[in-house]
Protein backbone atom coordinates (compact mmCIF):
# COMPACT_ATOMS: atom_id res chain seq x y z
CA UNK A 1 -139.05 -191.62 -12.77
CA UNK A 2 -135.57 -192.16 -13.17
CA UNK A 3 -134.14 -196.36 -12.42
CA UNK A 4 -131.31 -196.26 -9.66
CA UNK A 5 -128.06 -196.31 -10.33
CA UNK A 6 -126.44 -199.61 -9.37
CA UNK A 7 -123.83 -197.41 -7.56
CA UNK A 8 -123.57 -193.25 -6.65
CA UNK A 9 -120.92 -190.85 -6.56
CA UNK A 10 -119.38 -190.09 -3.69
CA UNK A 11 -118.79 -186.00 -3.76
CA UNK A 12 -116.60 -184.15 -1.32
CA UNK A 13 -117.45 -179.85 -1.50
CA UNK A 14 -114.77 -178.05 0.55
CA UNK A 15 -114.54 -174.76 1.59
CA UNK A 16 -112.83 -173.21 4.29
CA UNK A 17 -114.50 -173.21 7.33
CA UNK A 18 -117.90 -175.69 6.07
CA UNK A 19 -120.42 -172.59 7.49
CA UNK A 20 -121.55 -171.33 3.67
CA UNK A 21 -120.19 -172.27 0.17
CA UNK A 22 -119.75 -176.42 0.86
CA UNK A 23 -122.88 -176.52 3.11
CA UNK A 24 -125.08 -174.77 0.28
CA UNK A 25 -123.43 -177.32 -2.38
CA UNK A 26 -124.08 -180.48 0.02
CA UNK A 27 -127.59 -179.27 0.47
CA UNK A 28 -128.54 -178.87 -3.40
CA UNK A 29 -126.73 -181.86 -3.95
CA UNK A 30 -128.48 -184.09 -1.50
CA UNK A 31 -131.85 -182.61 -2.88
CA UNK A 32 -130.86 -182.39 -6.88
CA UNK A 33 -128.84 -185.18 -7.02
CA UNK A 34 -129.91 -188.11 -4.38
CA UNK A 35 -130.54 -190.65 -6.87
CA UNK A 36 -126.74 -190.37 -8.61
CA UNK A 37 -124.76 -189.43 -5.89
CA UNK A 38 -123.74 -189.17 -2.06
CA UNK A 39 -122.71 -185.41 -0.85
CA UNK A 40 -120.52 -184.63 2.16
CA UNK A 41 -119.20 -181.67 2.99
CA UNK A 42 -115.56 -180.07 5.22
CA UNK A 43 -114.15 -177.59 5.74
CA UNK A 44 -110.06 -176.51 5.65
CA UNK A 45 -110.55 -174.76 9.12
CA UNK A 46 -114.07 -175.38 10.30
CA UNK A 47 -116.46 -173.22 12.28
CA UNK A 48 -118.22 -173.91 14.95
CA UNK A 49 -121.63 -173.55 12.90
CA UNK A 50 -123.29 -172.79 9.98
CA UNK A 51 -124.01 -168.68 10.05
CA UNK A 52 -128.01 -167.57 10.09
CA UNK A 53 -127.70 -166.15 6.84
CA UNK A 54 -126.54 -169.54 4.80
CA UNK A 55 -129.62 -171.43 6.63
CA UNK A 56 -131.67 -168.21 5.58
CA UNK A 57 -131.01 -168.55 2.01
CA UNK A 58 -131.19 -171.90 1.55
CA UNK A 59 -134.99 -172.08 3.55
CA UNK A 60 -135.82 -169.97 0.31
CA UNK A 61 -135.37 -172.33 -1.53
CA UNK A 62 -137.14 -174.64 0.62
CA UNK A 63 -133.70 -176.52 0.96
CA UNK A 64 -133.65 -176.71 4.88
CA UNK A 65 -130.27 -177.47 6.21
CA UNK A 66 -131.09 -178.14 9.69
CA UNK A 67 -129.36 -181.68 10.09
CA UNK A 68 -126.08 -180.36 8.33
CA UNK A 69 -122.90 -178.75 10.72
CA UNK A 70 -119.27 -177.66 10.00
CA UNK A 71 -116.61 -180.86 9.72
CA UNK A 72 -113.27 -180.65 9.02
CA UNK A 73 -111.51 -182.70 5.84
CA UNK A 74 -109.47 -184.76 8.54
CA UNK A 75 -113.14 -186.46 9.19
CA UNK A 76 -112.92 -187.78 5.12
CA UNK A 77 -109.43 -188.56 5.40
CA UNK A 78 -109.30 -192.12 4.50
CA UNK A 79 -112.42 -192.14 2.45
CA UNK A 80 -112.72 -192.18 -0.83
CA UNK A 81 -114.42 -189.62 -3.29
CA UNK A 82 -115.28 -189.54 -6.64
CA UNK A 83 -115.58 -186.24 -7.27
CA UNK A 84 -113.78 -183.62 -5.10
CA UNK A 85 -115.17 -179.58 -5.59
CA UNK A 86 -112.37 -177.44 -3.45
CA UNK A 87 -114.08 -173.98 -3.25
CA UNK A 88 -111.73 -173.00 -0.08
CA UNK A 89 -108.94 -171.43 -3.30
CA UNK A 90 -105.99 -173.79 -1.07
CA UNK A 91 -104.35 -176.39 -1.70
CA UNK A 92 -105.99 -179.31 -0.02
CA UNK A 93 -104.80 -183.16 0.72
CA UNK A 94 -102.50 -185.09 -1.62
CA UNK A 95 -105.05 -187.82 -1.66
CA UNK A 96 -107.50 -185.73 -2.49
CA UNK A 97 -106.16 -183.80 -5.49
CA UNK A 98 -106.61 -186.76 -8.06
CA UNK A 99 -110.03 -186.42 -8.44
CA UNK A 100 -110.70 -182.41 -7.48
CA UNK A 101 -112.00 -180.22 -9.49
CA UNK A 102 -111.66 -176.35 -8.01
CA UNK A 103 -114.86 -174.07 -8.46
CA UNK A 104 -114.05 -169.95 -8.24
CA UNK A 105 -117.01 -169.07 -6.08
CA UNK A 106 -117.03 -165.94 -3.56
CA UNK A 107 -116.85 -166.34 0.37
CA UNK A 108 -119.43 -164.58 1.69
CA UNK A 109 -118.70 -164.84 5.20
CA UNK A 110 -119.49 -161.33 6.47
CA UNK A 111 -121.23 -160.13 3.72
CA UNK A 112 -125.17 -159.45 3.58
CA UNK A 113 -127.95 -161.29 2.53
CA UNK A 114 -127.79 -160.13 -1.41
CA UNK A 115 -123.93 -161.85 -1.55
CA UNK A 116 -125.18 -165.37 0.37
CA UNK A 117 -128.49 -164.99 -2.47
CA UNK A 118 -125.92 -164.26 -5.19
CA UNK A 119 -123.59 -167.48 -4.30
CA UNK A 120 -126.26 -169.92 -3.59
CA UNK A 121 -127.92 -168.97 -6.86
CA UNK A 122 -124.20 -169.50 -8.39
CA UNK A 123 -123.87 -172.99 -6.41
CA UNK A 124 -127.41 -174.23 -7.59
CA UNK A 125 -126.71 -174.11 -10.96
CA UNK A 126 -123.02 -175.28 -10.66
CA UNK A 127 -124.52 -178.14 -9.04
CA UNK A 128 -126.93 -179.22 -11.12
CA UNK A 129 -124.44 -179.12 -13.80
CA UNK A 130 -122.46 -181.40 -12.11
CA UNK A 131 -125.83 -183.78 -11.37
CA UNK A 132 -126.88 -183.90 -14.80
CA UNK A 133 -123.01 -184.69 -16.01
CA UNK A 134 -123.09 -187.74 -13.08
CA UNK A 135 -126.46 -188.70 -14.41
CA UNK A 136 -124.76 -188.93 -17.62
CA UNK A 137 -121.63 -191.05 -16.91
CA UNK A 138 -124.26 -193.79 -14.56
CA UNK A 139 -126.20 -194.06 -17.62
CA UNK A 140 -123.67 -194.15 -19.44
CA UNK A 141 -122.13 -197.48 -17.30
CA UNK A 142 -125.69 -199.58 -17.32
């Protein structure tokens, strides 16, 4: 059992419209990485919700994301973030760009299940990378 962490990360995933890449990332963060950090999710251009297939995927991992909906980044605007993961391949708020760090992975709005399997399974282990290198830095500061 790991000791808490006298204070967590905030971390900010952004896509573009918060329905697939940023709500997968929020939802392995919140279940990977509880104990180091806080995850929050937008979108550039938010939907109006999160597609079948991206709830779909994630139930197989038994990561349910039923509490979780598209936001946009004006929601986050004066908060602040650790750690900033823009996905969405834009530009995104002068604020914001101090601490982001921009991940490559694929849309797969409109694509079929074997795309949404193939970026969740990217996003899981991009995640946990980025857990284990928070767990790091709080131990790190005790």
């Amino acid at each position: 059992m790991r000791p808490p962490v006298s204070k967590k990360f905030k971390v900010l995933f952004i896509c573009i419209g918060n329905a697939c890449r940023s709500q997968i990332a929020e939802g392995f963060a919140r279940a990977y990485g509880s104990d180091v950090l806080d995850a929050f999710s937008a979108g550039l251009m938010p939907t109006v919700s999160i597609p079948s297939l991206t709830r779909k995927v994630m139930l197989e991992k038994n990561l349910p994301i039923d509490q979780q909906f598209p936001k946009g980044l004006e929601l986050y605007q004066r908060a602040a973030f650790d750690v900033v993961i823009n996905m969405s391949g834009q530009p995104i708020a002068r604020g914001l760009q101090s601490v982001a760090r921009n991940w490559v992975v694929f849309d797969p709005i409109g694509q079929g299940e074997g795309v949404f399997r193939q970026v969740r399974d990217q996003l899981e282990n991009q995640v946990m990378l980025l857990v284990l290198e928070l767990r790091s830095k709080a131990a790190k500061a005790q």
